[in-house]
Protein backbone atom coordinates (compact mmCIF):
# COMPACT_ATOMS: atom_id res chain seq x y z
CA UNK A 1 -11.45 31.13 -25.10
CA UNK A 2 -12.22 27.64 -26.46
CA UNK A 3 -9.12 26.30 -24.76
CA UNK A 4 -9.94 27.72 -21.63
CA UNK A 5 -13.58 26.24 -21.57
CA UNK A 6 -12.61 22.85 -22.29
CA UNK A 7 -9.93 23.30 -19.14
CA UNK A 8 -12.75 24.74 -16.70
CA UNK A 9 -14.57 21.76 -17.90
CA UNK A 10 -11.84 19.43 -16.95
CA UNK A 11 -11.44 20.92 -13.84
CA UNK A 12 -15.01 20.28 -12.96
CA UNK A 13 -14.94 16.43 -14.19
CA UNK A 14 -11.91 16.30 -11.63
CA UNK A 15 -13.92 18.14 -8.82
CA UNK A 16 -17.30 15.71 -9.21
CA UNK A 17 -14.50 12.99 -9.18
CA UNK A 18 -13.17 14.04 -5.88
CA UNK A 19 -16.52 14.22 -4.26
CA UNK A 20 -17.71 10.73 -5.36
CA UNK A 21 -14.31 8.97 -4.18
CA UNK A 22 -14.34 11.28 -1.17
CA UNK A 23 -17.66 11.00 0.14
CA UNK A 24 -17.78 7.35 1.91
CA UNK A 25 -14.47 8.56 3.89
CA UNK A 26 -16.02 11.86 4.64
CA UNK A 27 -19.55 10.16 5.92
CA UNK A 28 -17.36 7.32 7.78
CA UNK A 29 -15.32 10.05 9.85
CA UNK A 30 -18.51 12.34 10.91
CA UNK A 31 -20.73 9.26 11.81
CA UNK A 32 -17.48 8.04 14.21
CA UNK A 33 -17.68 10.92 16.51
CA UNK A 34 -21.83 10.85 16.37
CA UNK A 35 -23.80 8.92 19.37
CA UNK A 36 -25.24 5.49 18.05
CA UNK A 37 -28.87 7.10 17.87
CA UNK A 38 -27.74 10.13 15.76
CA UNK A 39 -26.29 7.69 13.20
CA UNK A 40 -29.21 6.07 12.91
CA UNK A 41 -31.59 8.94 12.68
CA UNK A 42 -33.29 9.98 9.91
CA UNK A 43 -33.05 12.13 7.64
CA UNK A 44 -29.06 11.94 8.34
CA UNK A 45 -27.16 15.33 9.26
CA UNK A 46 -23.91 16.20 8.24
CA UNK A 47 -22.82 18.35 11.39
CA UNK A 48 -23.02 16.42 14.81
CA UNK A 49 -25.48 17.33 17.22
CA UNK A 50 -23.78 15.68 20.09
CA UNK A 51 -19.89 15.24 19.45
CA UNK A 52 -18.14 11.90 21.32
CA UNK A 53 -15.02 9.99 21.44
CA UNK A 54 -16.87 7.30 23.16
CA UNK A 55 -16.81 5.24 20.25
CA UNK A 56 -12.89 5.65 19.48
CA UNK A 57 -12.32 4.92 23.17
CA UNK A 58 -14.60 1.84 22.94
CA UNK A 59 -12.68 0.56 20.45
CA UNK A 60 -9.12 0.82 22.33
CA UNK A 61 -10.89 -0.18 25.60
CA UNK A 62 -12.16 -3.53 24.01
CA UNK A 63 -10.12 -5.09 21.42
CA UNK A 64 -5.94 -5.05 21.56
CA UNK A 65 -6.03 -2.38 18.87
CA UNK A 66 -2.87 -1.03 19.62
CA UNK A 67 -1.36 -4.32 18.96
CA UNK A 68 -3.05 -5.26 15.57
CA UNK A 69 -1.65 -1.82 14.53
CA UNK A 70 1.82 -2.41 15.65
CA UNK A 71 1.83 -6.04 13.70
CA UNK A 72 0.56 -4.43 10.79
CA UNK A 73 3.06 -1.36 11.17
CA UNK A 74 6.44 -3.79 11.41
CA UNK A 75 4.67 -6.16 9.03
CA UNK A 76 4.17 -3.36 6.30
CA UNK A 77 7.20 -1.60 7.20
CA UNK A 78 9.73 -4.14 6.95
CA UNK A 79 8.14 -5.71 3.59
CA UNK A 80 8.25 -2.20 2.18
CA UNK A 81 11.95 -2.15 3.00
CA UNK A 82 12.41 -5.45 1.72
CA UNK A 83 10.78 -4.79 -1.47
CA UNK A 84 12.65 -1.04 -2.25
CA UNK A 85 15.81 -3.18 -1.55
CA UNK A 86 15.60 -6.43 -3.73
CA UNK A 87 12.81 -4.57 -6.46
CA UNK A 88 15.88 -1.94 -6.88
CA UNK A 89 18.51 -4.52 -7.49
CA UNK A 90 16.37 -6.64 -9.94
CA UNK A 91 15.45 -3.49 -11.86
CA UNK A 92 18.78 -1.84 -12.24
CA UNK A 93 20.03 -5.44 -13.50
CA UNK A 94 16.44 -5.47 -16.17
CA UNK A 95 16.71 -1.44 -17.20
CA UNK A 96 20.54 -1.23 -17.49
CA UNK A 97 22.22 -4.32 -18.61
CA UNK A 98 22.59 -6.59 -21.27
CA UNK A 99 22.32 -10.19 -20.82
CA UNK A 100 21.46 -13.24 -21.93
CA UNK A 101 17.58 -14.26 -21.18
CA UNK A 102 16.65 -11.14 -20.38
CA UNK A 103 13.63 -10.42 -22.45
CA UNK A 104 12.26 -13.77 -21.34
CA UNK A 105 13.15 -12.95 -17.93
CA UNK A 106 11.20 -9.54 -18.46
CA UNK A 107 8.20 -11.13 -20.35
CA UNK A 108 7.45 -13.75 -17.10
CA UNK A 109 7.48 -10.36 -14.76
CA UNK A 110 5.20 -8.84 -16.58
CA UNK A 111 3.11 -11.75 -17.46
CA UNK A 112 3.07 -12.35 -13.45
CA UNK A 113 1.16 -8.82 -12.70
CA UNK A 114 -1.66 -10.93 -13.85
CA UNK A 115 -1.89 -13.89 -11.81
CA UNK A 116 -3.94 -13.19 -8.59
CA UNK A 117 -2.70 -14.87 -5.26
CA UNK A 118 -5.76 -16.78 -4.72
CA UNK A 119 -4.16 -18.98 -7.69
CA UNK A 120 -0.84 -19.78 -6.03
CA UNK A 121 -2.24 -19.65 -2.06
CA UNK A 122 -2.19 -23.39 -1.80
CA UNK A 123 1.28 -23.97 -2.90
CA UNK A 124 2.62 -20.80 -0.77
CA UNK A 125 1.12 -22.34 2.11
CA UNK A 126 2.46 -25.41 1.87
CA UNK A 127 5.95 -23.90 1.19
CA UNK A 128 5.73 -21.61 4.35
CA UNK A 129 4.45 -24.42 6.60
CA UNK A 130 7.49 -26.81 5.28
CA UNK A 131 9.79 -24.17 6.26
CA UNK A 132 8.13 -23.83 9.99
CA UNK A 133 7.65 -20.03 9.29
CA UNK A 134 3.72 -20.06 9.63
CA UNK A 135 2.58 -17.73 12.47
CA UNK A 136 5.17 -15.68 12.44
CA UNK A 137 5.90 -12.05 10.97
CA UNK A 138 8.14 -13.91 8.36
CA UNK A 139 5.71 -15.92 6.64
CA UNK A 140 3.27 -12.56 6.28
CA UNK A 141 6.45 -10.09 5.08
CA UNK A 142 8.59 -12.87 2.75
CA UNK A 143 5.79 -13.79 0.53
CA UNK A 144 5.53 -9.99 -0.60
CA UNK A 145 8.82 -9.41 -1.04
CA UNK A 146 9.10 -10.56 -4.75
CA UNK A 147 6.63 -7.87 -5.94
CA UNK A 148 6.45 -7.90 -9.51
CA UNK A 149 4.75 -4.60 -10.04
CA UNK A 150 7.68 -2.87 -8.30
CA UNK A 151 10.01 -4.54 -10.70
CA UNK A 152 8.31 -3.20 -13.56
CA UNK A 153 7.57 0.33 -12.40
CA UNK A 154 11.39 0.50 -11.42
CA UNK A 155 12.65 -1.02 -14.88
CA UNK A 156 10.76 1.71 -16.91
CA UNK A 157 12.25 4.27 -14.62
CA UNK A 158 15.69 2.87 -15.15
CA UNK A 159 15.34 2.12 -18.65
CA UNK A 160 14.93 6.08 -19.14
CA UNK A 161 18.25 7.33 -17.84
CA UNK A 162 20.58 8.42 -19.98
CA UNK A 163 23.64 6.19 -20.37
CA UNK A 164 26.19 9.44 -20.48
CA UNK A 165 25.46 8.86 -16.36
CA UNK A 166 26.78 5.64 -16.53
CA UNK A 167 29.66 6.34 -18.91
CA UNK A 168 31.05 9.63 -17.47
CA UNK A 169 30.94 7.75 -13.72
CA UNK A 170 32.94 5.08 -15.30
CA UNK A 171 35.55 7.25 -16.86
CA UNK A 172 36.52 8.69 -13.77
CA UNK A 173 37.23 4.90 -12.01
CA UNK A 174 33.06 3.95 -10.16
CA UNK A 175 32.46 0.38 -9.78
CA UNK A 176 28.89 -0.72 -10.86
CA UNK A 177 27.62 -1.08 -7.54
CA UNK A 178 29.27 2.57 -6.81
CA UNK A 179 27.10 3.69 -10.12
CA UNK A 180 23.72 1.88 -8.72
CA UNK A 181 24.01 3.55 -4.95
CA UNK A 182 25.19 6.57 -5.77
CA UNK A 183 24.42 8.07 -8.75
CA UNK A 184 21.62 6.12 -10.01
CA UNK A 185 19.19 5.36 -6.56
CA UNK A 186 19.38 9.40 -6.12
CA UNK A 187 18.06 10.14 -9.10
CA UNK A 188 14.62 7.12 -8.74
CA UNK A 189 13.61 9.32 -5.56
CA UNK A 190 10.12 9.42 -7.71
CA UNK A 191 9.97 5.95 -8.25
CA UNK A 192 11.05 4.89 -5.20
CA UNK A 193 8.77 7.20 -3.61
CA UNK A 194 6.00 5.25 -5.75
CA UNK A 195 7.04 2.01 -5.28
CA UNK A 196 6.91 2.97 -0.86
CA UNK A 197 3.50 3.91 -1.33
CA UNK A 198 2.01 1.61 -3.46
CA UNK A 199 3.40 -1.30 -1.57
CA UNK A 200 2.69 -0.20 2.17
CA UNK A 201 -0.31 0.19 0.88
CA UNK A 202 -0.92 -2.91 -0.65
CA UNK A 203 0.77 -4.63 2.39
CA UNK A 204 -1.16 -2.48 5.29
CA UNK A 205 -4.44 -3.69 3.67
CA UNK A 206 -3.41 -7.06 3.06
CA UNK A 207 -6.19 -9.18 4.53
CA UNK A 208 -6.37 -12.70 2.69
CA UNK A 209 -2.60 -13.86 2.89
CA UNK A 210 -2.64 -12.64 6.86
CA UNK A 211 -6.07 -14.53 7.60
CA UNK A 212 -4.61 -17.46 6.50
CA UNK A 213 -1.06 -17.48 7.28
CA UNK A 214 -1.82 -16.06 10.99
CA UNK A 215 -3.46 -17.77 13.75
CA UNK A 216 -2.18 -16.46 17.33
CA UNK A 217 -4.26 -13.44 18.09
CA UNK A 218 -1.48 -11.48 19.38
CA UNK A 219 0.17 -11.94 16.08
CA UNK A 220 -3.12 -10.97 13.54
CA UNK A 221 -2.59 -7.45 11.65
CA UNK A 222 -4.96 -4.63 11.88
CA UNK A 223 -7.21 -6.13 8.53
CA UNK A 224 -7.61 -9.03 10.07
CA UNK A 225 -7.75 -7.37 13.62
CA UNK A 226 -10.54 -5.41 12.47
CA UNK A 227 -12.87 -7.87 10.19
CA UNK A 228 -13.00 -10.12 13.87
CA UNK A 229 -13.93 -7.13 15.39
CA UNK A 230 -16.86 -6.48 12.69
CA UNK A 231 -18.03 -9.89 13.37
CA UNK A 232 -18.01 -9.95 17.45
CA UNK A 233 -20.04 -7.01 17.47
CA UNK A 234 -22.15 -7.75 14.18
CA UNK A 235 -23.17 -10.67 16.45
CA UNK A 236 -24.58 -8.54 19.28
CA UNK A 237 -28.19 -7.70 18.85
CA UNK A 238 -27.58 -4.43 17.28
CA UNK A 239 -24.91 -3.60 15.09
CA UNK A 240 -22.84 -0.99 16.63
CA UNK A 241 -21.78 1.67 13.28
CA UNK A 242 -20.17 4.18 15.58
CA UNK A 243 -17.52 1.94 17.14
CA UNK A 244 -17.00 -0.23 13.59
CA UNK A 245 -16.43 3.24 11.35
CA UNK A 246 -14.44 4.50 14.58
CA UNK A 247 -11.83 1.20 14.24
CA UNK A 248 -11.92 1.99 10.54
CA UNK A 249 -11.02 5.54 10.27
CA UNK A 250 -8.20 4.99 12.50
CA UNK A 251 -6.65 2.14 10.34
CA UNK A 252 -6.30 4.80 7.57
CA UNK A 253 -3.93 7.08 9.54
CA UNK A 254 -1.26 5.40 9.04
CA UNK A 255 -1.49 5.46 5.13
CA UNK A 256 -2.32 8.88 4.81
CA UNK A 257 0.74 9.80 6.50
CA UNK A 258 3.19 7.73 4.29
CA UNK A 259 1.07 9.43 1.38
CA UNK A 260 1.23 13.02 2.61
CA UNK A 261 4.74 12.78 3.46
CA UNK A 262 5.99 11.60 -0.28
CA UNK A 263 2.59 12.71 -2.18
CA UNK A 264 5.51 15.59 -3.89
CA UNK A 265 7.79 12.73 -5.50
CA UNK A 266 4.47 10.85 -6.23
CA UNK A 267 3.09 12.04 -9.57
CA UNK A 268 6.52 12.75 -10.98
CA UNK A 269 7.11 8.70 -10.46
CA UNK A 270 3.70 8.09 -12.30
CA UNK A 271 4.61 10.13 -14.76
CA UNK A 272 8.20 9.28 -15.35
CA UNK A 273 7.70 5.24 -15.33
CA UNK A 274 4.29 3.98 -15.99
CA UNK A 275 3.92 4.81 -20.27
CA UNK A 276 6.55 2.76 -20.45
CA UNK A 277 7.16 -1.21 -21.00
C-alpha cells in the first residue's frame, strides 16, 4: 500500500510536469487559428469562437516560408548525417580500442561540452571566411559536424558492449571495419536514435551561428527566417500574435516528426549511455 502511494504520487509530480512544459505550446497553437481580436480579448478562452487559417496563410503569402524551411531542412538534415557518420567512427575508436593518448584525448571531449560557441565564434568566423565558405550551406552544416556531445553519448554506449561480440566475429575471419558496420552499428539503434534527435534538434533551432554566418536571404534558415519576420511585423503599429505564433507552430513540425518517429529507441538510448563516463 505504501509503495503504491508513493508511485500514484510520482505519477502526479510527472502529470503537473507535463502541464507546465506543455502549456505555452498548447496556448501558442489555439491562439494561431483565433482572429487577432479574440487573442487579445479578455478574459482569454481556451476554445475558439471564430476558427481561421488566415493567419497560417498570411504567413506563407508574405514571407518565403517555404524556403527558410527547406534551408533549415537540408541544413539540419545533412549535419545530422554528418554527425551519426564521423560521431560513430570517433566513438567506436574511444569505447573499443586501446591506444596511446586516449584518456587525454577523452578528457579534452568531455572538457569541450563546456565551452559555449559564443567563446570560439570569432575564430570560426575567421576560419570559414579564409576558406570562402561563408554564405553557403557549408559554412552553417561543417561547423556542427564535430559535436562533442555525440561523441560522448556514443562512447558510453560503446564502452558497454560486451567484448565476446568482438571476439566471436573475429574468430570466424571479420575485419574491424566488418565488426563496426555490421555487428556493432545494429546494435547502437538507441543511441543512434538519440544522437538523430538531439542533434536535428540542436541544428533546426540553431539561430546564432546561422545569423552570423548567413547573409543572402534566400539562403537564411527558418530561426533566422522567423526572428526577421518577428521584427518586420513587431515594427507595424500593432503587433500581429496570430500570424507570429502561426510561423512558430509550424517551425515545430518538423521536430516533432523526427521525435515521434524514433521516440521508441529514445529512452532506451538515455538509459543505456548517459550514467556513464
Amino acid at each position: 500500500m505504501t509503495h503504491a502511494l508513493k508511485n500514484s504520487w510520482k505519477y502526479i509530480l510527472l502529470v503537473v510536469i507535463c502541464v507546465v512544459f506543455l502549456f505555452p505550446l498548447a496556448w501558442a497553437l489555439v491562439c494561431s487559428v483565433k482572429p487577432e481580436a479574440e487573442i487579445l480579448s479578455y478574459p482569454p478562452k481556451w476554445i475558439p469562437e471564430i476558427f481561421t487559417w488566415s493567419n497560417y496563410t498570411t504567413v506563407l503569402a508574405r514571407y518565403p516560408y517555404l524556403d527558410w524551411a527547406k534551408n533549415s531542412i537540408i541544413t539540419a538534415g545533412l549535419g545530422t548525417l554528418l554527425i551519426l557518420l564521423f560521431s560513430s567512427l570517433a566513438a567506436y575508436a574511444l569505447g573499443r580500442f586501446e591506444f596511446r593518448g586516449k584518456k587525454l584525448i577523452y578528457s579534452v571531449i568531455v572538457a569541450m561540452l563546456l565551452i559555449p560557441i559564443q567563446a570560439y565564434m570569432i575564430p570560426l568566423y575567421l576560419m570559414c571566411a579564409k576558406m570562402g565558405i561563408l554564405n553557403t550551406y557549408a559554412s552553417i552544416i561543417l561547423p556542427s559536424v564535430a559535436n562533442v556531445t555525440s561523441i560522448f553519448i556514443l562512447t558510453s554506449f560503446f564502452k558497454g558492449l560486451p567484448k565476446e561480440l568482438e571476439e566471436a566475429a573475429r574468430i570466424d575471419g571479420c575485419g574491424e571495419f566488418r565488426i563496426f558496420a555490421q555487428i556493432m552499428l545494429p546494435l547502437s539503434k538507441p543511441a543512434l536514435s538519440t544522437v538523430t534527435i538531439l542533434t536535428f534538434i540542436s541544428n533546426w533551432n540553431s539561430f546564432l551561428w546561422p545569423m552570423i554566418a548567413i547573409r543572402e536571404d534566400t539562403l537564411k534558415t527558418l530561426p533566422v527566417g522567423i526572428a526577421q519576420f518577428m521584427g518586420s511585423v513587431n515594427s507595424n503599429a500593432q503587433f500581429q500574435y496570430g500570424t507570429a505564433l502561426a510561423g512558430c507552430c509550424m517551425a515545430v513540425i518538423p521536430t516533432l516528426i523526427v521525435f515521434l518517429f524514433l521516440q521508441r529507441y529514445f529512452v532506451e538510448g538515455i538509459a543505456s549511455t548517459g550514467i556513464k563516463g
